[in-house]
Protein backbone atom coordinates (compact mmCIF):
# COMPACT_ATOMS: atom_id res chain seq x y z
CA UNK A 1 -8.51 -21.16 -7.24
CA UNK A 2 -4.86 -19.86 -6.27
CA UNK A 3 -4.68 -18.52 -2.81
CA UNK A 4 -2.87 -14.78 -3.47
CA UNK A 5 0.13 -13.21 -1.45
CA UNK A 6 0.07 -9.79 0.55
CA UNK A 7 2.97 -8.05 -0.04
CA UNK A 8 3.75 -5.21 2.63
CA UNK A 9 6.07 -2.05 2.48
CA UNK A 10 7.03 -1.93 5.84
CA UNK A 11 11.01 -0.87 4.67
CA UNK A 12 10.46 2.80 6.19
CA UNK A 13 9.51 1.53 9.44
CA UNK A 14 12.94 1.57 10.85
CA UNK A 15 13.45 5.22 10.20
CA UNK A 16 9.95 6.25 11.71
CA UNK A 17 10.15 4.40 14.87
CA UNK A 18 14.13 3.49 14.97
CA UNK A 19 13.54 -0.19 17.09
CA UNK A 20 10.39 -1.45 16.09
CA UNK A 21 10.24 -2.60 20.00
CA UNK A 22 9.20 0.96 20.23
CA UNK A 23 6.53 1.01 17.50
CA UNK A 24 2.67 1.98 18.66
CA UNK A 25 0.53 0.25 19.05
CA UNK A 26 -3.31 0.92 17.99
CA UNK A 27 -5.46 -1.96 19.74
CA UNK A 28 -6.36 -2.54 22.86
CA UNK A 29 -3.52 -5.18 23.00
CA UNK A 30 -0.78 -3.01 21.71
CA UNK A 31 -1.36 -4.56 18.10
CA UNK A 32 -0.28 -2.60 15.41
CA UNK A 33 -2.01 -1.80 11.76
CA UNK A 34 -0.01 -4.81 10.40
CA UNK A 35 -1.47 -7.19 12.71
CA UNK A 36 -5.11 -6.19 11.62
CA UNK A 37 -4.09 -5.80 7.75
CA UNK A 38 -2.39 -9.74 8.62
CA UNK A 39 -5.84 -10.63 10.31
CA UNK A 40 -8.17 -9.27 7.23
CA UNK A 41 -6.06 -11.01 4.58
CA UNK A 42 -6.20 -14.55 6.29
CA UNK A 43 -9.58 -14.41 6.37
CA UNK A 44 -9.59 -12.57 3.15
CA UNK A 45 -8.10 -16.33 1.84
CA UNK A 46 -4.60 -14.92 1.23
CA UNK A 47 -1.93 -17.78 1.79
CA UNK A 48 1.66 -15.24 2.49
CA UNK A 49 2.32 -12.17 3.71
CA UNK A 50 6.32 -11.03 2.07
CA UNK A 51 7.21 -7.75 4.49
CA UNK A 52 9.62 -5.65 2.47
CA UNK A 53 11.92 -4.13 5.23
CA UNK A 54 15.67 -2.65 5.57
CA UNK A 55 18.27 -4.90 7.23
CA UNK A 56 18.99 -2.38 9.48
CA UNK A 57 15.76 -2.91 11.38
CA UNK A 58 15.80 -6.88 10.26
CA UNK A 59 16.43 -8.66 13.75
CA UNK A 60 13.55 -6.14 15.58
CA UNK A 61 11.04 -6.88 13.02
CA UNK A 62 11.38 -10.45 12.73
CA UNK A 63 10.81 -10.27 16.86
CA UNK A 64 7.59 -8.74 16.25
CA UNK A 65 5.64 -9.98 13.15
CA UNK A 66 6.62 -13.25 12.57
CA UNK A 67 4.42 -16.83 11.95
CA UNK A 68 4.54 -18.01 15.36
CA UNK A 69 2.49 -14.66 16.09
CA UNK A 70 -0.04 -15.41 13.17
CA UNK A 71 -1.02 -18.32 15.14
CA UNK A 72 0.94 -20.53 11.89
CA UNK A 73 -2.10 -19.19 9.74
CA UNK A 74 -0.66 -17.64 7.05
CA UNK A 75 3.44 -18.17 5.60
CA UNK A 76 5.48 -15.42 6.35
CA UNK A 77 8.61 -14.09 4.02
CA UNK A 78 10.96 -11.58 4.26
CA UNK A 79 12.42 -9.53 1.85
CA UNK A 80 14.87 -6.26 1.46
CA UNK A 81 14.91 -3.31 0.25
CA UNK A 82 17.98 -1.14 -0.22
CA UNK A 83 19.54 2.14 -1.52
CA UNK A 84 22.33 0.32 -3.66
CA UNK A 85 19.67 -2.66 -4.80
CA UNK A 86 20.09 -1.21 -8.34
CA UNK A 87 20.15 -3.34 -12.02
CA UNK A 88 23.55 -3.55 -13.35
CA UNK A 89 25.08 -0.44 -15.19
CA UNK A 90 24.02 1.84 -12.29
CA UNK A 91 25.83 2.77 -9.02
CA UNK A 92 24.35 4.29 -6.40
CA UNK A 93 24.97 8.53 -6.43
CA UNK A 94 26.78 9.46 -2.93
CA UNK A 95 24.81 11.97 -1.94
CA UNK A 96 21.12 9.68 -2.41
CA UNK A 97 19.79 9.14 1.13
CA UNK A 98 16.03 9.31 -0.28
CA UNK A 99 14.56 5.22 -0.53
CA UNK A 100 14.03 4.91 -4.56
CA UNK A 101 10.24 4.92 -3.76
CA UNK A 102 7.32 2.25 -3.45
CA UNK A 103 7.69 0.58 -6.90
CA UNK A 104 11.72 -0.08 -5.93
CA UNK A 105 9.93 -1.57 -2.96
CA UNK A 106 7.56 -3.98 -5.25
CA UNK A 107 10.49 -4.70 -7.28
CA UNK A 108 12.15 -6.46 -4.34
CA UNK A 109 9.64 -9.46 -3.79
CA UNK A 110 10.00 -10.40 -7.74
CA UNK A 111 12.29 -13.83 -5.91
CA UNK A 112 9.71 -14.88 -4.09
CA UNK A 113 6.02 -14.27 -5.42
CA UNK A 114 5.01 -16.25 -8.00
CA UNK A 115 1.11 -15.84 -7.80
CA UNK A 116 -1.44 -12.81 -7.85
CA UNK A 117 -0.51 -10.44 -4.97
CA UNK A 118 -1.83 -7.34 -3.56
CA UNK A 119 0.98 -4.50 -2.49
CA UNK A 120 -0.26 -2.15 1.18
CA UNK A 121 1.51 0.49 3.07
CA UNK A 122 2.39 -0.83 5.97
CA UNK A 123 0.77 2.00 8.48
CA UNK A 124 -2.64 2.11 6.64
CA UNK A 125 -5.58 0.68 7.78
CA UNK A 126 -8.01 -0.42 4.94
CA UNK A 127 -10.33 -2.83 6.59
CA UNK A 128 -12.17 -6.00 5.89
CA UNK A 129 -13.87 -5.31 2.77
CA UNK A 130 -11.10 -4.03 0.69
CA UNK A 131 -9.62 -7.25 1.50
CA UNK A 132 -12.28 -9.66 0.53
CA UNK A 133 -12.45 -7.61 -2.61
CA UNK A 134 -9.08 -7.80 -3.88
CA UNK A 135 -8.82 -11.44 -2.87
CA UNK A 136 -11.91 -12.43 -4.84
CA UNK A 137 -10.69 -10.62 -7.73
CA UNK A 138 -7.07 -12.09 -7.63
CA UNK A 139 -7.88 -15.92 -6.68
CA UNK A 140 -9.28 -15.98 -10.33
CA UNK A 141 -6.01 -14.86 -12.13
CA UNK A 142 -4.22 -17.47 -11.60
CA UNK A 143 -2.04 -17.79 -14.85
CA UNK A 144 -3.53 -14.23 -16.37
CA UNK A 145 -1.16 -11.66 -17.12
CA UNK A 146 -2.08 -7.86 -17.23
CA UNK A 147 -5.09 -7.90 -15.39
CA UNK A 148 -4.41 -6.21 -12.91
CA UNK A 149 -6.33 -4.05 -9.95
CA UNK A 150 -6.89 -1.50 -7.02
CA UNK A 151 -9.22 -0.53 -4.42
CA UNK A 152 -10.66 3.06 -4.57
CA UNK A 153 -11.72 4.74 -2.02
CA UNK A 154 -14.66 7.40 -1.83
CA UNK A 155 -12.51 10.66 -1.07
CA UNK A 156 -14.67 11.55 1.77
CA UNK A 157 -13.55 8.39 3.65
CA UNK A 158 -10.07 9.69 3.53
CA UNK A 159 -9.65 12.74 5.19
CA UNK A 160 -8.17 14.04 7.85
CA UNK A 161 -9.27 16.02 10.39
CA UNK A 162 -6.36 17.42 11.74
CA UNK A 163 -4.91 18.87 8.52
CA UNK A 164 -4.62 18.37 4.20
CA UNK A 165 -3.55 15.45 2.84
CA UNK A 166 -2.20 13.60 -0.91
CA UNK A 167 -4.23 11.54 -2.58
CA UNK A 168 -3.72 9.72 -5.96
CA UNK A 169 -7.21 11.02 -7.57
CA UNK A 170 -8.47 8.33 -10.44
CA UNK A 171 -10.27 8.33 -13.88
CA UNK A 172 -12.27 5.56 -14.23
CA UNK A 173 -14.05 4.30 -17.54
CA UNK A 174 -17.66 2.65 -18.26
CA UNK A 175 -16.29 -0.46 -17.41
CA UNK A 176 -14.49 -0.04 -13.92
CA UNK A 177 -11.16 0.48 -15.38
CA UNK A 178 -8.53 3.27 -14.40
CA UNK A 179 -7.32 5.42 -17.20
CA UNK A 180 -5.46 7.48 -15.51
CA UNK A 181 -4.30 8.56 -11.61
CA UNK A 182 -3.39 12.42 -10.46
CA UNK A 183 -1.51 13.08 -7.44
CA UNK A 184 -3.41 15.95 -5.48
CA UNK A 185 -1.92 17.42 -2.62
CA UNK A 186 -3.33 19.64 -0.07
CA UNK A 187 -6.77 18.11 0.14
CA UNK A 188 -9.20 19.29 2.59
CA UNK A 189 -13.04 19.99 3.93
CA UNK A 190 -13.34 23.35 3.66
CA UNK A 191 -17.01 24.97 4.82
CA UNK A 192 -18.34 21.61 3.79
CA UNK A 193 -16.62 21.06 0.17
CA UNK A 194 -13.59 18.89 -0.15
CA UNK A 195 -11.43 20.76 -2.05
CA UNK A 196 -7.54 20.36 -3.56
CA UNK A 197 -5.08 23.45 -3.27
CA UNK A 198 -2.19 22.27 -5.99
CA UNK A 199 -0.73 25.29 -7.91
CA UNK A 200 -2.54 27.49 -5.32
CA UNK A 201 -6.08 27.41 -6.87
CA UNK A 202 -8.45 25.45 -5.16
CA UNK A 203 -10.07 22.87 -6.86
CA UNK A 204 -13.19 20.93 -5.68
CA UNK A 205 -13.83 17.08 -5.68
CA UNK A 206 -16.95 15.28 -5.34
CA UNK A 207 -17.30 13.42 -2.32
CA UNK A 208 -16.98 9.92 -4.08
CA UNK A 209 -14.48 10.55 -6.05
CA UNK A 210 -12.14 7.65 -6.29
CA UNK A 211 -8.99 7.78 -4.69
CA UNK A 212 -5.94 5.24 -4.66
CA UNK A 213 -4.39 4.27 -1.09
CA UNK A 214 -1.50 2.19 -2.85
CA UNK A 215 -3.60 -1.17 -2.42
CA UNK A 216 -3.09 -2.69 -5.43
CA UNK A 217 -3.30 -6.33 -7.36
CA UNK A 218 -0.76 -7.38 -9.40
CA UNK A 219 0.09 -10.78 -11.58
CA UNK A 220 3.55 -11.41 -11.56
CA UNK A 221 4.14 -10.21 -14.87
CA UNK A 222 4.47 -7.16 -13.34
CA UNK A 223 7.81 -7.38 -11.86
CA UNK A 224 8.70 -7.69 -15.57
CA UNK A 225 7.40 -4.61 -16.51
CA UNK A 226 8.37 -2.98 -13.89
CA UNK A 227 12.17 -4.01 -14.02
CA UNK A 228 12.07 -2.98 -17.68
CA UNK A 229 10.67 0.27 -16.86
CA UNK A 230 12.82 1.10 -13.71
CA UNK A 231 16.01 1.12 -16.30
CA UNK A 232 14.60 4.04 -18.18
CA UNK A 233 13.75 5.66 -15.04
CA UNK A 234 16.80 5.79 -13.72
CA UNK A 235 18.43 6.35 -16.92
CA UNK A 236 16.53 9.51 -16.71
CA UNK A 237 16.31 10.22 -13.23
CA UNK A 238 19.88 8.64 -11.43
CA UNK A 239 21.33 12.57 -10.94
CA UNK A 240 17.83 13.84 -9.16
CA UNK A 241 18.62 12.65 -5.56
CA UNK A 242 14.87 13.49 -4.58
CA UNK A 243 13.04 11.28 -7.71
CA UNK A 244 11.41 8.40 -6.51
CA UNK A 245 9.76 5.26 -8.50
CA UNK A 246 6.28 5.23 -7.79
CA UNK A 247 3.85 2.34 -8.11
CA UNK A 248 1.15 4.83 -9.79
CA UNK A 249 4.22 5.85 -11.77
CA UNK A 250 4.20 2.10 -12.97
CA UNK A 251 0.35 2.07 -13.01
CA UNK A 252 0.11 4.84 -15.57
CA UNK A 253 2.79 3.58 -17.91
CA UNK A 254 1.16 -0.11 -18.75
CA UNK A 255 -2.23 1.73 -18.91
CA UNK A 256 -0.86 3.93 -21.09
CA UNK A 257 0.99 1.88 -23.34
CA UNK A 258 -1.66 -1.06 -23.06
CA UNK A 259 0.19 -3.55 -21.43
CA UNK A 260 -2.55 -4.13 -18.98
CA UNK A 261 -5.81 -2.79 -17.11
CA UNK A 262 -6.04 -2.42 -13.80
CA UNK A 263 -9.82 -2.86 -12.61
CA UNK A 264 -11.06 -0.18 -9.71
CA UNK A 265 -12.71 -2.47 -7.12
CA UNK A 266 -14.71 0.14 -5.08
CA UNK A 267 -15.40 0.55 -1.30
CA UNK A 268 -17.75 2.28 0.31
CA UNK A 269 -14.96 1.89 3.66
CA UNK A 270 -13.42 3.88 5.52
CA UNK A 271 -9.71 4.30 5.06
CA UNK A 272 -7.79 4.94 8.24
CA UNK A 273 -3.92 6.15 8.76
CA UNK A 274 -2.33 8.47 11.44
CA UNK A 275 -0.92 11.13 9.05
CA UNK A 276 -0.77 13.77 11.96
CA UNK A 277 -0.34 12.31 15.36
CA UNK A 278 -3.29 13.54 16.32
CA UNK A 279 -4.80 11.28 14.22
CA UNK A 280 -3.71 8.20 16.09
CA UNK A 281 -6.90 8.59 19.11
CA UNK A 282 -9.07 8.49 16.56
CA UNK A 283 -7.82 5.33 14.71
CA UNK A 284 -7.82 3.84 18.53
CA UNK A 285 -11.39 4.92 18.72
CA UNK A 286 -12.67 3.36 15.93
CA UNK A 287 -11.21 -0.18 16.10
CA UNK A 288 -12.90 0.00 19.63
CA UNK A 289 -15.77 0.62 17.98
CA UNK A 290 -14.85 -2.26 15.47
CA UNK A 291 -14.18 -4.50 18.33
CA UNK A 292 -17.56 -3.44 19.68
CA UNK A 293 -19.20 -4.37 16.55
CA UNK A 294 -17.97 -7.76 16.40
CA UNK A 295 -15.85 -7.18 13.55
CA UNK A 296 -12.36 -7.84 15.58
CA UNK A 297 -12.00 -10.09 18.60
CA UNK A 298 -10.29 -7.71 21.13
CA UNK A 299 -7.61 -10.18 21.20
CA UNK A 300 -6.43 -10.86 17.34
CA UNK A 301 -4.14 -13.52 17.95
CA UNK A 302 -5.04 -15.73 21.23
């Protein structure tokens, strides 16, 4: 049984916080969402963690999340992700200041993973479960290619309180596969319906609906695919300063084409994130009540 990787997007950090010395914390100990999505995959069984981050922001972040603060549990890898990182044949449009999007990010860990991974956002709190999930489902496809996965998430357990929110909305077929993935916008509980306001109508969406939080498993046939399909992309898409490569992007293509599945492992969690700022009490809150439950020592790494 292989021991997967976590790979984490962390490369817009530096623009959201500007020294990550700065960053905020969420636990009682200043730890951040990394440190508890870190926590949850070493006891998940996952053997690295690869942070995909900006060299502008390189010497801060090594500071902060680094093995000697994992206690030595878990190897720790750093790669980069950058405007002009682009395959051969394409240069890099002078007025692009827009990151080429999540998938670009995925792209840039192809070096150094060479086992099933799982890809996170680094600011979004997903919680035990979806990480005993995905590593169950990954420490078996060791060798397999195009058998791939996500964690969805019951709609319900995604919403914000303090205003709409996107959500990649999911198909799923008899057996637990995707077939295809939406991106709603504007999602909201309105009068006790959760509804979606895209092209001004509004929409409803049953409360379990299954949702994608860009946690995904991967084999490393992917970065394959992916490098393959990135050429047409930008072959299509180098002019529009504002397109952006996508992991569901990616998704959607090999499920289309048949290249692979991607199984939908669901949770009955709840997803956390601080898309508003006022949002950030109530993350605090409920990792208290976490801690409280015995689910988190209130110290994660002493």
């Amino acid at each position: 049984m292989v021991k997967p990787t976590l790979l984490v997007l962390a490369a817009g950090m530096g623009s959201r916080y500007g020294s990550l010395k700065q960053m905020d914390g969420v636990g009682p100990n200043g730890e951040a969402i990394i440190d508890y999505s870190v926590y949850d995959a070493i006891r998940a069984g996952f053997g690295k963690v690869v942070f995909v981050i900006r060299h502008s922001f390189e010497a801060d972040f090594k500071e902060v999340f680094n093995a000697e603060r994992f206690g030595g549990k878990i190897d720790v890898e750093y790669v980069f992700q950058e405007l002009d990182y682009l395959p051969e044949g394409f240069a890099l449009p002078a007025e692009r200041v827009k990151p080429w999007g999540t998938n670009h990010a995925v792209m840039m860990a192809a070096e150094v993973i060479n086992e099933p991974f799982a890809v996170i956002n680094a600011d979004d709190f997903y919680g035990r479960e979806a990480y005993a999930a995905i590593s169950a489902y990954l420490s078996e496809l060791a060798g397999s290619e195009g058998k791939y996965c996500m964690v969805g998430y019951e709609v319900s357990k995604t919403l914000s309180e303090n205003g709409t929110v996107s959500r990649g909305v999911c198909t799923v077929d008899a057996e637990g596969n995707l077939t295809g993935m939406v991106e709603r916008t504007q999602i909201e509980r309105v009068n006790g319906t959760i509804l979606f306001h895209d092209g001004g109508a509004d929409e409803p969406l049953a409360e379990n609906t299954p949702v994608s939080m860009n946690l995904f498993g991967f084999t490393p046939d992917y970065f394959g695919h992916s490098k393959a399909y990135f050429k047409e992309f930008l072959a299509a898409n180098i002019d529009n300063i504002k397109a952006e490569f996508f992991i569901p992007l990616m998704v959607n293509k090999v499920i289309n084409d048949g290249t692979a599945s991607m199984r939908v492992l669901r949770t009955s969690s709840n997803w956390f994130g601080v898309t508003y700022k006022e949002d950030k009490p109530q993350l605090m809150a409920k990792i208290e009540e976490l801690i409280e439950a015995g689910v988190y020592p209130r110290n994660l790494w002493q």
